[in-house]
Protein backbone atom coordinates (compact mmCIF):
# COMPACT_ATOMS: atom_id res chain seq x y z
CA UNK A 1 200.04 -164.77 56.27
CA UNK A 2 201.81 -167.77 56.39
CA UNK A 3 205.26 -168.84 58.26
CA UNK A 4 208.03 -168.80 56.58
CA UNK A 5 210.97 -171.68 57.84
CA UNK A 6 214.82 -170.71 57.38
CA UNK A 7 217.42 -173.31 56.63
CA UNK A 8 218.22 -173.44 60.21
CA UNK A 9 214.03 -174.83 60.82
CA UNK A 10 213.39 -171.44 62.75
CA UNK A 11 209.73 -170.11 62.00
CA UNK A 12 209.23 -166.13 61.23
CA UNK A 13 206.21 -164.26 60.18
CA UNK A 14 207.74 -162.67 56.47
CA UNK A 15 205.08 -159.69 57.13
CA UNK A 16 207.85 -158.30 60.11
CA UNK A 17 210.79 -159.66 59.39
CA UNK A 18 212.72 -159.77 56.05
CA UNK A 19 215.35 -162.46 57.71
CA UNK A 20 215.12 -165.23 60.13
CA UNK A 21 215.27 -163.18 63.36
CA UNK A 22 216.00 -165.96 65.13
CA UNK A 23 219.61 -166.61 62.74
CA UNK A 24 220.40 -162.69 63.33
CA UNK A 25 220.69 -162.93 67.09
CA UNK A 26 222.65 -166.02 67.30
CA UNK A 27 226.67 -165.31 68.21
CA UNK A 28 229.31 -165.74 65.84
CA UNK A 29 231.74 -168.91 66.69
CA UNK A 30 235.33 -168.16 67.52
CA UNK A 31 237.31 -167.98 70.62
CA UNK A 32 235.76 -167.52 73.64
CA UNK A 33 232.52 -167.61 72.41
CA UNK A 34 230.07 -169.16 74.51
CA UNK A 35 227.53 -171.81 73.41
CA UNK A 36 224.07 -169.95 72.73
CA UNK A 37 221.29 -171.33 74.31
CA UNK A 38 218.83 -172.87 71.65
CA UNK A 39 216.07 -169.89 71.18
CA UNK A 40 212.35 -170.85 72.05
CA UNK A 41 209.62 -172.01 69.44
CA UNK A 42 207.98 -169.17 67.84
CA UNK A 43 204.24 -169.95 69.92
CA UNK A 44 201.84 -171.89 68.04
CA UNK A 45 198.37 -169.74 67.15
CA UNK A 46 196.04 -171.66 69.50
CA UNK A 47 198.56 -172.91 71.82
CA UNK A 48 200.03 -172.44 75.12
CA UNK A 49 202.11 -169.76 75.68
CA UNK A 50 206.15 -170.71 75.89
CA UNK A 51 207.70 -171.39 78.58
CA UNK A 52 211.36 -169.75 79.54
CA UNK A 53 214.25 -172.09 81.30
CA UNK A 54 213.70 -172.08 85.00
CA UNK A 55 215.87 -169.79 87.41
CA UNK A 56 216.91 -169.69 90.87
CA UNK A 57 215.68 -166.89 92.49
CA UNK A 58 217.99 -166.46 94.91
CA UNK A 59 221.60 -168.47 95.05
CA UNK A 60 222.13 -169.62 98.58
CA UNK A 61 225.55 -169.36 99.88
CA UNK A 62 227.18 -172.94 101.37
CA UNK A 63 227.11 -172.68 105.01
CA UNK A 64 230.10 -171.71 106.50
CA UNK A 65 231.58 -174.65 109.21
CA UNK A 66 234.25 -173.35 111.15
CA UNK A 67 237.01 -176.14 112.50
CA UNK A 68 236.10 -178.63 115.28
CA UNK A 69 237.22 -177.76 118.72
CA UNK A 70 237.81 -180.28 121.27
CA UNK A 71 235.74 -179.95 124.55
CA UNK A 72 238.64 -180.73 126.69
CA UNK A 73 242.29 -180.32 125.13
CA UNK A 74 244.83 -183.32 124.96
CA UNK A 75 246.88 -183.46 128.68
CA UNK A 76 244.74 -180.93 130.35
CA UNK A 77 244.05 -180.74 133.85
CA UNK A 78 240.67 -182.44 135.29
CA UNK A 79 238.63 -179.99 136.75
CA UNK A 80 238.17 -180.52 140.34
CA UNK A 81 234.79 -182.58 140.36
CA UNK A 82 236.64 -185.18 138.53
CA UNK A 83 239.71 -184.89 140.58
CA UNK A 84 237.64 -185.85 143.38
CA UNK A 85 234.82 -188.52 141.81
CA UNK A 86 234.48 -191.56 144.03
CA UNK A 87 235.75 -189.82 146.92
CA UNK A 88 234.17 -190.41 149.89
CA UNK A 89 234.08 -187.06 152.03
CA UNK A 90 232.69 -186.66 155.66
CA UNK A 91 229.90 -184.63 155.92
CA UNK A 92 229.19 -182.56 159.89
CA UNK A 93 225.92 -183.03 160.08
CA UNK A 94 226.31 -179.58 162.60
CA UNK A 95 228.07 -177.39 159.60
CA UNK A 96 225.11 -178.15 156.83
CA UNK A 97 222.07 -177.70 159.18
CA UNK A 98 220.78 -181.21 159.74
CA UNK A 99 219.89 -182.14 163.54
CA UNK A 100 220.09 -186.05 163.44
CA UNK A 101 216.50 -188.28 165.23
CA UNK A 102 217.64 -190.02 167.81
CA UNK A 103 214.84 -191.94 168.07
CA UNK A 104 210.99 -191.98 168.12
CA UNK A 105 207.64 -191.80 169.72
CA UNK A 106 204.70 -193.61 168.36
CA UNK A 107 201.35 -192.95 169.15
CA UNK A 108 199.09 -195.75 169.95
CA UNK A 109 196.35 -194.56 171.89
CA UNK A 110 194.35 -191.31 171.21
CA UNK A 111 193.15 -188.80 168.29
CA UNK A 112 196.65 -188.99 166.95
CA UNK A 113 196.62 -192.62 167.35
CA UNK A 114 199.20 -194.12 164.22
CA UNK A 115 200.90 -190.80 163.85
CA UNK A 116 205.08 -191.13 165.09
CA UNK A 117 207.11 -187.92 166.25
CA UNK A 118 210.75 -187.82 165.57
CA UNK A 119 213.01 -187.17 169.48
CA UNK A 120 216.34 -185.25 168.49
CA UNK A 121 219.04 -185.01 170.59
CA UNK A 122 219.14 -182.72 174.04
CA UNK A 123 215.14 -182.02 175.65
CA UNK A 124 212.20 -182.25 173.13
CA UNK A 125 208.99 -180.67 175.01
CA UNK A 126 205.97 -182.42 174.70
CA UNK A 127 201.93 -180.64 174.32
CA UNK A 128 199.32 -179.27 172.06
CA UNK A 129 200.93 -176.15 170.79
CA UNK A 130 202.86 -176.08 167.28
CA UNK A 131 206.04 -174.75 169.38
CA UNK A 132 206.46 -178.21 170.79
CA UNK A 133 208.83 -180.95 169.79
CA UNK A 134 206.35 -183.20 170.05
CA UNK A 135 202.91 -181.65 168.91
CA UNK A 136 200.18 -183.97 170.45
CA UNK A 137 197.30 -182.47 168.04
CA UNK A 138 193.61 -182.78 169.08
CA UNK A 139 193.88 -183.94 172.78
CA UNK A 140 192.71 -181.23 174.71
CA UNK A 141 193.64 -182.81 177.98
CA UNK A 142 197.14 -182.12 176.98
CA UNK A 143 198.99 -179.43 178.41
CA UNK A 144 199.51 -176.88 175.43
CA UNK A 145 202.97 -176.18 176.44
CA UNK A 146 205.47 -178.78 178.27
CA UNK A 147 202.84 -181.44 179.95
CA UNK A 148 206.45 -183.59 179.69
CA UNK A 149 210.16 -183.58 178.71
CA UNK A 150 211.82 -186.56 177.00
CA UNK A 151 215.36 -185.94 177.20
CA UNK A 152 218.54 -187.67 175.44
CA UNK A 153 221.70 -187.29 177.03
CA UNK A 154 224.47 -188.14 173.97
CA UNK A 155 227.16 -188.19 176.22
CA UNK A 156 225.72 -191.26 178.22
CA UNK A 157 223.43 -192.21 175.71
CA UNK A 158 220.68 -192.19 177.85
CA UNK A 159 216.95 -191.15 177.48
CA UNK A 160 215.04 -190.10 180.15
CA UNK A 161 211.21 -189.03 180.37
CA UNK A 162 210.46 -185.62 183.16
CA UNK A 163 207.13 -184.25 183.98
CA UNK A 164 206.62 -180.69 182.66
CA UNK A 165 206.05 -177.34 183.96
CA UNK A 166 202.89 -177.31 184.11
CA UNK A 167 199.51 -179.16 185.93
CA UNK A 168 199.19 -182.40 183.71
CA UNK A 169 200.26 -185.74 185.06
CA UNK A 170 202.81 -188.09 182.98
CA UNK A 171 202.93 -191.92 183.78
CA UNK A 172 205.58 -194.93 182.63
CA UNK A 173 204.07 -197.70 182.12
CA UNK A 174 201.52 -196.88 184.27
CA UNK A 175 203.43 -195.36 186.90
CA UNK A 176 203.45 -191.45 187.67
CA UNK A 177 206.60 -189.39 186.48
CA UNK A 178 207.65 -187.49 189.56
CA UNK A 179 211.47 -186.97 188.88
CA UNK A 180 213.70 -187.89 185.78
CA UNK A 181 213.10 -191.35 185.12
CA UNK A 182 215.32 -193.58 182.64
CA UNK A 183 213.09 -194.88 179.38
CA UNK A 184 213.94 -197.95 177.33
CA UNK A 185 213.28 -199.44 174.33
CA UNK A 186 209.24 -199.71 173.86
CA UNK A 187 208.46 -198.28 177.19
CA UNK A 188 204.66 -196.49 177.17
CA UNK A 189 203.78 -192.75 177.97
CA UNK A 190 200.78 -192.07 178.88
CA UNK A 191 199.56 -187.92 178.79
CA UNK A 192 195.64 -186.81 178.89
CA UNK A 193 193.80 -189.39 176.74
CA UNK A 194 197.15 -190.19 174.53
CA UNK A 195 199.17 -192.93 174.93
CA UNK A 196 203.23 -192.81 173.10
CA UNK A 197 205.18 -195.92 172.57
CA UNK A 198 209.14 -195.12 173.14
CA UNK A 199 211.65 -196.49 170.25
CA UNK A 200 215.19 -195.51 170.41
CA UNK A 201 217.80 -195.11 167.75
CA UNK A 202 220.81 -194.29 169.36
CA UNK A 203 222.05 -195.96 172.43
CA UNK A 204 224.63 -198.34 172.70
CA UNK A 205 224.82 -200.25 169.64
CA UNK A 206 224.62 -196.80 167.96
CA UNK A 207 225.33 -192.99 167.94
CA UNK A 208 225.66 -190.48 165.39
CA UNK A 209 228.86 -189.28 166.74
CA UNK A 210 230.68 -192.18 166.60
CA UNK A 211 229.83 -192.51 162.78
CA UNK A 212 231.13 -189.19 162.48
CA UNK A 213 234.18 -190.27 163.27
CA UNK A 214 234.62 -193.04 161.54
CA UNK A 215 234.05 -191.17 158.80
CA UNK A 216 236.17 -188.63 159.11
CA UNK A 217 239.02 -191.19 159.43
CA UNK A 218 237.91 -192.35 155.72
């Protein structure tokens, strides 16, 4: 059977309805009435199915922002790295752990030959073994332990090269060590088959004590 159209251009099948449906269902106007929504189109035989007015599924709250806070209030006190930035402080070198070189060997004859040891303060025993000072790897006519003593003396500022305990000869510039003898600035040693040049850091133009204090006084 045909559709029928009522004066409002709805479409209803007369066969199951003996009004417009459509009219029926609509809200009387008055106060606080609310505006109906316009119904669908009755679907077309043939055509694609209607389509309803799209919904949010789920309404997302706003995100809730809570007030700014300052890092650091107006006026307060700087903490205590600030306080002190670009302050120069003296460090003892004693108190932290850290024994200053005094100065330096160099070897430049022998298997080690290019390799430099670093000579710290007080007596720094010379040989093979990895308990030495100075570890003279790979020169097996090298005492293993304390073939020679160089020795600085930070009161006088003074080094100073001594033979060692045991049955290897030390020479100075080609001289034998018999007793404590005074060592300058490139001076040679000569153990075994090695040969160490001698280069100072502290002596008279410098000494880490004296930097100390000036430091301190900072």
């Amino acid at each position: 059977m045909a559709l029928i159209r009522c004066q409002q251009g709805h479409f209803y099948d007369p066969a199951r309805h003996n009004a417009c449906p459509y009219c029926g269902s609509m809200p009387a106007g008055g106060a606080g009435a609310t505006e109906a929504q316009p119904p669908m189109a009755p679907p077309i035989p043939g055509g694609p199915a209607p389509v309803g007015a799209t919904r949010p599924l789920r309404e997302t709250p706003p995100p809730v922002v809570g007030p700014t806070v300052p890092i650091r209030q107006p006026g307060a006190p700087v903490g205590r790295k600030g306080a002190e930035e670009g302050r120069t402080v003296a460090v003892d070198m004693k108190k932290v752990g850290i024994d200053p070189v005094v100065g330096w060997l160099v070897c430049i004859k022998g298997p080690s030959r290019g390799r430099d040891y670093r000579i710290r303060s007080g007596r720094n025993g010379i040989g093979r073994s990895e308990a030495m000072d100075v570890q003279i790897a790979g020169d097996d006519t090298v005492s293993r332990e304390n073939h020679a003593f160089l020795v600085y003396e930070p009161r006088k500022r003074v080094f100073s090269i001594r033979p060692g305990d045991g049955r290897g000869l030390v020479y100075l510039n080609g001289d034998e060590v018999i007793q404590a003898a005074d060592i300058k600035a490139y001076d040679i040693i000569e153990l075994g088959e090695t040969q160490l040049m001698f280069v100072p850091l502290c002596g008279e133009k410098f000494n880490w004590d004296q930097t100390q204090e000036e430091a301190t006084e900072k």
